[in-house]
Protein backbone atom coordinates (compact mmCIF):
# COMPACT_ATOMS: atom_id res chain seq x y z
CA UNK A 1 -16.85 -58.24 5.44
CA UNK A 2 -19.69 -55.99 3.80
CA UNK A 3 -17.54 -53.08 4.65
CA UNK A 4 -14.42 -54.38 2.20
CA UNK A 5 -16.78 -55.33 -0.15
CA UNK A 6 -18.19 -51.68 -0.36
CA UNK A 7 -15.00 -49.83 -0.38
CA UNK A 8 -13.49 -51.98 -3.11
CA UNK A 9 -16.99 -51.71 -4.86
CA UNK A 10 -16.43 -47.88 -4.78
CA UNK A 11 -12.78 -48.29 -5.43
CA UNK A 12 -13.81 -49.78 -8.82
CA UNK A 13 -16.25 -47.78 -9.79
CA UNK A 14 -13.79 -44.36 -9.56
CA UNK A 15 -11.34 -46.37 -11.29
CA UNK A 16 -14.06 -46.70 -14.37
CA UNK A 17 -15.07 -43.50 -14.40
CA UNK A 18 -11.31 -42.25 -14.47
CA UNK A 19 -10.92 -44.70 -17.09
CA UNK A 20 -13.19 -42.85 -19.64
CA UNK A 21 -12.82 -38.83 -18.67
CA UNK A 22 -15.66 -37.72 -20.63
CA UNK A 23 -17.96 -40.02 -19.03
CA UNK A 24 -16.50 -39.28 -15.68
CA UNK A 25 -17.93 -35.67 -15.89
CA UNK A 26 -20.56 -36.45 -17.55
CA UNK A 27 -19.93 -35.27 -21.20
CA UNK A 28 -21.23 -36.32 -24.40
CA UNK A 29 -18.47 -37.37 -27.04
CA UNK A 30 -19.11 -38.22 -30.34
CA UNK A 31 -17.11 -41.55 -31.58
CA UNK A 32 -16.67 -40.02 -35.30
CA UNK A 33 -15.72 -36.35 -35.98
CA UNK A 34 -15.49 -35.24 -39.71
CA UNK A 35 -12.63 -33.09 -39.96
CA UNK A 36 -10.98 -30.93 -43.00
CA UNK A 37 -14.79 -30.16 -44.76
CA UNK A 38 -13.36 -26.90 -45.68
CA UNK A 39 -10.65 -27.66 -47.36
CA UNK A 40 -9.96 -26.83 -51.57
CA UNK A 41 -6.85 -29.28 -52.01
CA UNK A 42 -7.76 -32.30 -49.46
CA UNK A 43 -10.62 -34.70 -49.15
CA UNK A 44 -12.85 -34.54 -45.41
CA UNK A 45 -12.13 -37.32 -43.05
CA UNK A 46 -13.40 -39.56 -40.31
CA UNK A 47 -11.05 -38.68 -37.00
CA UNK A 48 -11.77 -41.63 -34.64
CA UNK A 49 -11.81 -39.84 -31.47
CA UNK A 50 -13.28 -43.27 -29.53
CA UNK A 51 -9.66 -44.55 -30.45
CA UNK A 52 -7.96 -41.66 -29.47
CA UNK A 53 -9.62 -40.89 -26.45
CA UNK A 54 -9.07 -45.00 -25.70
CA UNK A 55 -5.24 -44.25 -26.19
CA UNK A 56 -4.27 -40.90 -24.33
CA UNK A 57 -7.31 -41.37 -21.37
CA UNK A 58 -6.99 -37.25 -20.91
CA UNK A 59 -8.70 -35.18 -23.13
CA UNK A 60 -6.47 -32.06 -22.03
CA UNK A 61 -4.01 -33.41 -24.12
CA UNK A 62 -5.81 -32.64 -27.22
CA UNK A 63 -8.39 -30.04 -25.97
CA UNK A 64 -6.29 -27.61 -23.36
CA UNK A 65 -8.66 -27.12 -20.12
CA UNK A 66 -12.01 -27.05 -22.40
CA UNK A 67 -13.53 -30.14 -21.32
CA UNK A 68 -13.27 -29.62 -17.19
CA UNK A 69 -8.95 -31.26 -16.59
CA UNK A 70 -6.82 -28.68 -14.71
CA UNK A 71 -4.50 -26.16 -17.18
CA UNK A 72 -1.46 -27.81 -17.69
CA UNK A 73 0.25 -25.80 -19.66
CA UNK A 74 2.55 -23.38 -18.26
CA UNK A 75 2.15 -20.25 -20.16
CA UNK A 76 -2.02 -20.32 -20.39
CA UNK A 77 -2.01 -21.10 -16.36
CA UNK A 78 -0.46 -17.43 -16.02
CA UNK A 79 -4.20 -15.87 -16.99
CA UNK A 80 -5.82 -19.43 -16.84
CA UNK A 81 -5.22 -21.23 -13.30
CA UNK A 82 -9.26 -20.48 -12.54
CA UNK A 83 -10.73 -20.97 -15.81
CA UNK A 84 -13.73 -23.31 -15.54
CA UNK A 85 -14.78 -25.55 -18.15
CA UNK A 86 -16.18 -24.29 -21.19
CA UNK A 87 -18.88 -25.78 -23.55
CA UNK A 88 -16.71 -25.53 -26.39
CA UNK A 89 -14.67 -28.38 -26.84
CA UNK A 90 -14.01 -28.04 -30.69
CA UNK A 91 -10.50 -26.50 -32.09
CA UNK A 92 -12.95 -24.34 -34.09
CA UNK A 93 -14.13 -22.91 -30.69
CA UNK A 94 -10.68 -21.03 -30.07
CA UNK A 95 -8.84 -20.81 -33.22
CA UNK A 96 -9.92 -19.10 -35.99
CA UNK A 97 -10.08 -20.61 -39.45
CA UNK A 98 -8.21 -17.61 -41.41
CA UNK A 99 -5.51 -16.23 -38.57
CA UNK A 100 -4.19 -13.86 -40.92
CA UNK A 101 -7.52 -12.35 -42.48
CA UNK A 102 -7.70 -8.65 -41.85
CA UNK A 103 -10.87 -9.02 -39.45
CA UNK A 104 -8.79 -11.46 -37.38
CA UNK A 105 -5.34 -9.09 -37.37
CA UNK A 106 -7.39 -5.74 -36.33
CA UNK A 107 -9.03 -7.96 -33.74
CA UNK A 108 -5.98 -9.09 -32.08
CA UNK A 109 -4.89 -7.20 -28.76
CA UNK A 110 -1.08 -6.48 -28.61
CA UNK A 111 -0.92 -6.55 -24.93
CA UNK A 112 -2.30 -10.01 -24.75
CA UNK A 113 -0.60 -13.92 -24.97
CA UNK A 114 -3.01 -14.72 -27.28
CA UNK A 115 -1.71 -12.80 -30.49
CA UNK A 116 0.20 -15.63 -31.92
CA UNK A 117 -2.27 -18.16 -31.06
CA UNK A 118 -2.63 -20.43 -34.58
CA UNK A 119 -5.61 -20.82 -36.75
CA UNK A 120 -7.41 -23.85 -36.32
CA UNK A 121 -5.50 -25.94 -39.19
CA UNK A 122 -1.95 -24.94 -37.50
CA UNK A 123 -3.34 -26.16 -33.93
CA UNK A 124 -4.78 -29.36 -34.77
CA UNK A 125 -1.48 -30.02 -36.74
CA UNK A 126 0.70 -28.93 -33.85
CA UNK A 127 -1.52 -30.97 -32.05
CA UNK A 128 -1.69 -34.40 -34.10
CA UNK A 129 1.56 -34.58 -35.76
CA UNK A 130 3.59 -33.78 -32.14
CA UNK A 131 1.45 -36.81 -30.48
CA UNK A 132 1.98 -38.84 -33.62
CA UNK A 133 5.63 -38.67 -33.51
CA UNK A 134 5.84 -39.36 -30.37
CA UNK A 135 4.14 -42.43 -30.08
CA UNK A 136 4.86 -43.36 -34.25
CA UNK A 137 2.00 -42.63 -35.43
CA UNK A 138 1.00 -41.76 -39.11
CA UNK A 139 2.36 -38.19 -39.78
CA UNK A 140 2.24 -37.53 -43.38
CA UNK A 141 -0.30 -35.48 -45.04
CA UNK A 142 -1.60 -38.66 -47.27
CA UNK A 143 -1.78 -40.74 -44.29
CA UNK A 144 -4.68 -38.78 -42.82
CA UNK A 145 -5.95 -36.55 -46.30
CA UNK A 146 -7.16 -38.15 -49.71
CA UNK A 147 -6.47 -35.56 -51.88
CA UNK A 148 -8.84 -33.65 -54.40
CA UNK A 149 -8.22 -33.46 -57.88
CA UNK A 150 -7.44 -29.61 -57.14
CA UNK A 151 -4.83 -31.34 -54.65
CA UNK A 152 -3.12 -32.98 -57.18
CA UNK A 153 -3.20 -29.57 -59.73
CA UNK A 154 -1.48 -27.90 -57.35
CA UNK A 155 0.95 -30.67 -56.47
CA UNK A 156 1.55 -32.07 -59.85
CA UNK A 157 0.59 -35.04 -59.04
CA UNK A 158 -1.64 -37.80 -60.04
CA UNK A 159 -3.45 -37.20 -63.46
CA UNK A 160 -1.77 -33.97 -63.19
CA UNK A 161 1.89 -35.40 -63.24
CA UNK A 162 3.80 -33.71 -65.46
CA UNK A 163 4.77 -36.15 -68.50
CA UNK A 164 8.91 -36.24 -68.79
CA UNK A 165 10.11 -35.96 -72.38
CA UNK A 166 13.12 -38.30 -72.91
CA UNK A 167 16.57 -36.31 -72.76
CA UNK A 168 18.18 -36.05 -75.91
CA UNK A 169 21.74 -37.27 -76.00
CA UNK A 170 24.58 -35.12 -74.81
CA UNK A 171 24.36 -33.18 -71.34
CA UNK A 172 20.65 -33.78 -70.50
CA UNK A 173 19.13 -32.04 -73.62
CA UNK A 174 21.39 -29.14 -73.25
């Protein structure tokens, strides 16, 4: 009887732990992360990874093989299948936040996969808006970004609409 009672006890307690990855090897994980606090045309905001990581359970699928899962993906497992875990976890840890600045072009070696790899804004998009549509979430750019006044400049939008003079009569003012 004490024997069932122990392997269903340890049954359970694997089960929790695979439940929550990060816990399960031991990682810290922030609830909030502010992203975008670069940006000139958009606003920073709160990304609720506690939801997130509630909803997908694997953390690979947003952060590769950074936070200790197996390489899944078929092209990095080609140089990748023995990588260990890193301590990075970030997008910022592997993508750079200017891909096409000269420093980052004379850095890149030809003979290496990783010369198209995006800058950090094109990953997380790739990233978010291909999970998003698959399970229909939120994928415009004002469902996630408030934008700055310099935002709507740019975009004509907002205070910064442009104000539509009535046409005159005839073919459209012509």
């Amino acid at each position: 009887m004490h024997t069932k009672r122990f392997w269903l006890a340890g049954i359970m307690v694997v089960l929790l732990l695979a439940a929550v990855p990060g816990l399960s090897l031991g990682i810290s994980v922030p609830d909030n992360v502010t992203l975008n606090s670069q940006s000139k045309i958009y606003e920073p905001f709160q990304f609720n990874h506690a939801k997130h990581i509630q909803l997908t359970n694997e953390c690979s699928d947003c952060h590769h093989h950074t936070t200790g899962t197996l390489m899944q993906d078929p092209n990095c497992i080609r140089c990748h299948r023995n990588s260990g875990a890193t301590q990075e976890v970030s997008c910022k840890g592997c993508h750079v936040a200017d891909p096409f600045s000269a420093a980052t072009l004379k850095s890149k070696d030809p003979k290496t996969y990783h010369i198209d790899k995006p800058g950090v804004k094109a990953a997380m998009h790739i990233t978010c808006i291909g999970c998003h549509k698959k399970a229909s979430g939120p994928t415009g750019c004002l469902d996630c970004h408030s934008r700055k006044k310099e935002g709507d400049a740019l975009y004509n939008s907002g205070a910064y609409t442009p104000k539509h003079k009535p046409a005159k009569s005839g073919h459209g003012g012509h």
